[in-house]
Structure formats: structure tokens, C-alpha cells
Protein backbone atom coordinates (compact mmCIF):
# COMPACT_ATOMS: atom_id res chain seq x y z
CA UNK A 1 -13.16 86.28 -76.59
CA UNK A 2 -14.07 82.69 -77.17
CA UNK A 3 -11.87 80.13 -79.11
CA UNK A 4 -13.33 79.76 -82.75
CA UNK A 5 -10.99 77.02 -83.78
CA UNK A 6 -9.01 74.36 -82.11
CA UNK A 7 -5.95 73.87 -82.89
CA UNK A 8 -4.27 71.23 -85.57
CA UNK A 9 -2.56 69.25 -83.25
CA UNK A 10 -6.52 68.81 -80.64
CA UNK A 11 -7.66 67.51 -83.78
CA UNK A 12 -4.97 65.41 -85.54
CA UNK A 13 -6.92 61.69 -86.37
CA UNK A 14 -6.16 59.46 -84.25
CA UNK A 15 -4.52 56.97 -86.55
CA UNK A 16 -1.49 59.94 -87.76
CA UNK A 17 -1.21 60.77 -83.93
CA UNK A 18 0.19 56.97 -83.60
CA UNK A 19 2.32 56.85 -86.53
CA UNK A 20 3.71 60.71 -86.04
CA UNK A 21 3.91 59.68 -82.07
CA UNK A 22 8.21 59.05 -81.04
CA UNK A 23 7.16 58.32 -77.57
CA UNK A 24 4.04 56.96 -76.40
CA UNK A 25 3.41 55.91 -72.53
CA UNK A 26 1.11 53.82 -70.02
CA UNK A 27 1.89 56.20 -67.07
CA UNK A 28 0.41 56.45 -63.72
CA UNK A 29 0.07 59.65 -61.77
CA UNK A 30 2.43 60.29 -58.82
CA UNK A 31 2.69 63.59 -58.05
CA UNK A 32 1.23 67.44 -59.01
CA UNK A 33 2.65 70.52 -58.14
CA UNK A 34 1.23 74.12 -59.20
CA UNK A 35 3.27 77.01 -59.52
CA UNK A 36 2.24 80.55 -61.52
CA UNK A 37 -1.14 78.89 -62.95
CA UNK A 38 1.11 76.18 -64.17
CA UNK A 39 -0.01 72.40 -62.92
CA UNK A 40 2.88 69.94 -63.55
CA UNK A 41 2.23 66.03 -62.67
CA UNK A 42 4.32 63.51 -62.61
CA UNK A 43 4.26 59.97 -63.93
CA UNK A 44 5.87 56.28 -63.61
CA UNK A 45 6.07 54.89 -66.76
CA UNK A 46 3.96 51.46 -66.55
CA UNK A 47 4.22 50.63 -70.28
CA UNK A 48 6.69 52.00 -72.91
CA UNK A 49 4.25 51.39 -76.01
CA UNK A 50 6.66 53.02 -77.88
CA UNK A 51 10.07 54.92 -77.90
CA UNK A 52 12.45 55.93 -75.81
CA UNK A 53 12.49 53.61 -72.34
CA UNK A 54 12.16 55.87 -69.45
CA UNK A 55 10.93 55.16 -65.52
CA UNK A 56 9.48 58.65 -65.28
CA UNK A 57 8.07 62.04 -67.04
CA UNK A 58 6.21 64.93 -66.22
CA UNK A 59 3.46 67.05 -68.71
CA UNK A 60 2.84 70.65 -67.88
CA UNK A 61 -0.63 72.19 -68.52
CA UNK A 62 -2.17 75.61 -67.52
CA UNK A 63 -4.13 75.65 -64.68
CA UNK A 64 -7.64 76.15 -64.81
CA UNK A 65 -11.13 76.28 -63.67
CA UNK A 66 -14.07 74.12 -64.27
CA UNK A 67 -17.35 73.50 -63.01
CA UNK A 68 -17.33 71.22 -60.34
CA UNK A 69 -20.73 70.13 -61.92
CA UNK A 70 -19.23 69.11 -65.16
CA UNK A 71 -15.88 68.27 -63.88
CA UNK A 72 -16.61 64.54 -64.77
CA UNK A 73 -16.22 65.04 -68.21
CA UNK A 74 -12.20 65.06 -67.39
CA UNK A 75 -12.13 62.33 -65.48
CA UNK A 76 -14.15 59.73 -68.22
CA UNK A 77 -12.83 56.42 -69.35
CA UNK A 78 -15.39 56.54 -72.11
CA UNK A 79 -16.43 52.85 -70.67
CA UNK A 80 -13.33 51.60 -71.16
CA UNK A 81 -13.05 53.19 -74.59
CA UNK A 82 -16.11 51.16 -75.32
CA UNK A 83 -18.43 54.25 -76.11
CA UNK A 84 -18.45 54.83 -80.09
CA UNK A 85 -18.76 58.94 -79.46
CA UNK A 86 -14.78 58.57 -78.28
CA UNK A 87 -13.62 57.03 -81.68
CA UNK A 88 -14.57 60.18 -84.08
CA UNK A 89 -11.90 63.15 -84.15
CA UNK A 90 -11.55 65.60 -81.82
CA UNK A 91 -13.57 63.85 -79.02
CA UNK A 92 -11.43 62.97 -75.69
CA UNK A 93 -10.80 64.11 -72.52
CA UNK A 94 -8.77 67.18 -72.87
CA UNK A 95 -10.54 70.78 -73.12
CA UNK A 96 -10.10 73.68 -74.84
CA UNK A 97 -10.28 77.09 -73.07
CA UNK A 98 -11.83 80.18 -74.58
CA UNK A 99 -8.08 81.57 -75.31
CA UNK A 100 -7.68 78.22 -77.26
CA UNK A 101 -4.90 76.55 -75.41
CA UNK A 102 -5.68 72.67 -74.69
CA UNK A 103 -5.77 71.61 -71.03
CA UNK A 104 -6.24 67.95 -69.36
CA UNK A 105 -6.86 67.04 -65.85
CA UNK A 106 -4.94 64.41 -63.54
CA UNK A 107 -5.52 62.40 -60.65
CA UNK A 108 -2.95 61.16 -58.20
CA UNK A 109 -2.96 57.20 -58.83
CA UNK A 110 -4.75 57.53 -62.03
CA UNK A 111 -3.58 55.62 -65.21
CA UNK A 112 -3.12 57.39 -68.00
CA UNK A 113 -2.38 56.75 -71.80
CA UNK A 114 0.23 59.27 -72.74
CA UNK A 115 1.29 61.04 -76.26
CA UNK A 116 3.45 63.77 -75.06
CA UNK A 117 4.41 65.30 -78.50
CA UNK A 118 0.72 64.98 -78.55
CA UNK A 119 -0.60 66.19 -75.10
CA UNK A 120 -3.02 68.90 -76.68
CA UNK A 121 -4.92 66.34 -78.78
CA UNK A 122 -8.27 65.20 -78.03
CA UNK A 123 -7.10 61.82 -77.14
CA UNK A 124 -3.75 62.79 -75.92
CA UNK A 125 -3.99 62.23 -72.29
CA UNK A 126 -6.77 59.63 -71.74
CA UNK A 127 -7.61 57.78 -68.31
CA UNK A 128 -6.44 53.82 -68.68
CA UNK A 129 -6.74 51.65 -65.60
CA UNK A 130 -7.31 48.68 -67.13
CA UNK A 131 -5.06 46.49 -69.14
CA UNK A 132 -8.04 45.65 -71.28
CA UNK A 133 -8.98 49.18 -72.16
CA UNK A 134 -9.97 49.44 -75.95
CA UNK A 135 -7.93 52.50 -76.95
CA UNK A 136 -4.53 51.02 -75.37
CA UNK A 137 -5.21 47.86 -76.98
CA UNK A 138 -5.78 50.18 -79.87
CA UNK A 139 -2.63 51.67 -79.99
CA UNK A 140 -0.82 48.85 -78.94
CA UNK A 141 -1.71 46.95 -82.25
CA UNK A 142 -1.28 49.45 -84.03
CA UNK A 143 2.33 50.12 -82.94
CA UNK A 144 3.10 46.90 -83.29
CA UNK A 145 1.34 46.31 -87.02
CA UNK A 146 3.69 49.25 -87.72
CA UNK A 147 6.77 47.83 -86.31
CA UNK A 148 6.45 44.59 -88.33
């Protein structure tokens, strides 16, 4: 049976997943392990936008399979966060499978923008190797704006 509805938390605005964020990270990927269709990955933290310092977390997602044909679709950068389809809800990188639970893809020495209260959302897990990336700049402002 397909998934008819994603859940809240894939579709939370982007804005209220900031503000309801405690920890958000600039990680880079370091290592993966999978273990009963579970694919864990570790991170160094790069950036602590916000929270709680730490050097190093890890984000647990079911495995599962994908089209190699469409398997780029995990692995965008939206053009640097340039591309106007990425700023409306519910568009990111993460997928939803057809029992509904929310799964994103990693690559070894990938950058990553990381919300893990938020890992399911849309935008929860999105690809950032470069400094000038529009959607960390994004949330960096904005965490800062809210700060002050």
C-alpha cells in the first residue's frame, strides 16, 4: 500500500523547522555502517549553527532501494540552493517510502546541513559543500536574527 500522506514533521515550513530546531549542524560524512536494513553514518561537526557544541553525531535511517536511474535526485544541491523549486514546502532531498517513513541518502566526504530533531523533513538533511550555499546562509541568518 502506498503512502497517502507525509508526515507533519517532512512537511514542517522551513522557517518553524529553524526556530523549533535545538541543534542544528554543518557536518561532513565519515563513516556508514548497515546493520538489519538500518544505515547509520557518521559525521564531524564542521559548523555548530546552533546548540549544543559537539565534534561528532550519527543519524540512523532505514535502508532502502532506489533506482539507480533516479538516484540523483538524493544526491542534489539544488544549484547551490539557487533553484526556486527547493524553497516551497515539502521539496528537499529526503524521500518518502510507500510505508511512509522518511529516508535520506549519504555520501562518504559529503557535506551536509543537519536538523536532527528534524531529519525526516524535506529539507532536513541537505547536501552543503560550499560555504556560500544559499540555504546555510539561510539558516545561518536566520539563527542569528533570532539570537539578537
Amino acid at each position: 500500500m502506498a503512502c497517502t500522506f507525509a508526515t507533519d514533521g517532512y512537511m514542517l515550513n522551513h522557517e518553524k523547522m529553524i526556530q523549533q530546531s535545538a541543534d542544528i549542524y554543518l557536518v561532513k560524512a565519515v563513516s556508514k555502517k548497515r546493520e538489519n536494513k538500518v544505515i547509520t553514518t557518521t559525521f564531524n561537526v564542521l559548523d555548530v549553527v546552533k546548540g549544543r557544541d559537539r565534534k561528532q553525531l550519527t543519524i540512523s535511517f532505514p535502508d532502502f532501494e532506489y533506482n539507480e536511474k533516479s538516484s540523483h535526485r538524493f544526491m542534489t544541491d539544488f544549484a547551490l540552493h539557487n533553484d526556486d523549486k527547493f524553497w516551497k514546502d515539502g521539496v528537499g532531498r529526503s524521500e518518502i517510502l510507500t510505508n511512509c517513513e522518511t529516508v535520506a541518502s549519504f555520501r562518504l566526504g559529503y557535506g551536509y546541513l543537519l536538523f536532527p530533531k528534524f531529519k525526516s523533513n524535506a529539507k532536513g538533511a541537505e547536501i552543503i559543500n560550499d560555504t556560500s550555499d544559499k540555504w546555510y546562509q539561510f539558516v545561518k541568518e536566520r539563527v542569528e536574527a533570532n539570537l539578537n
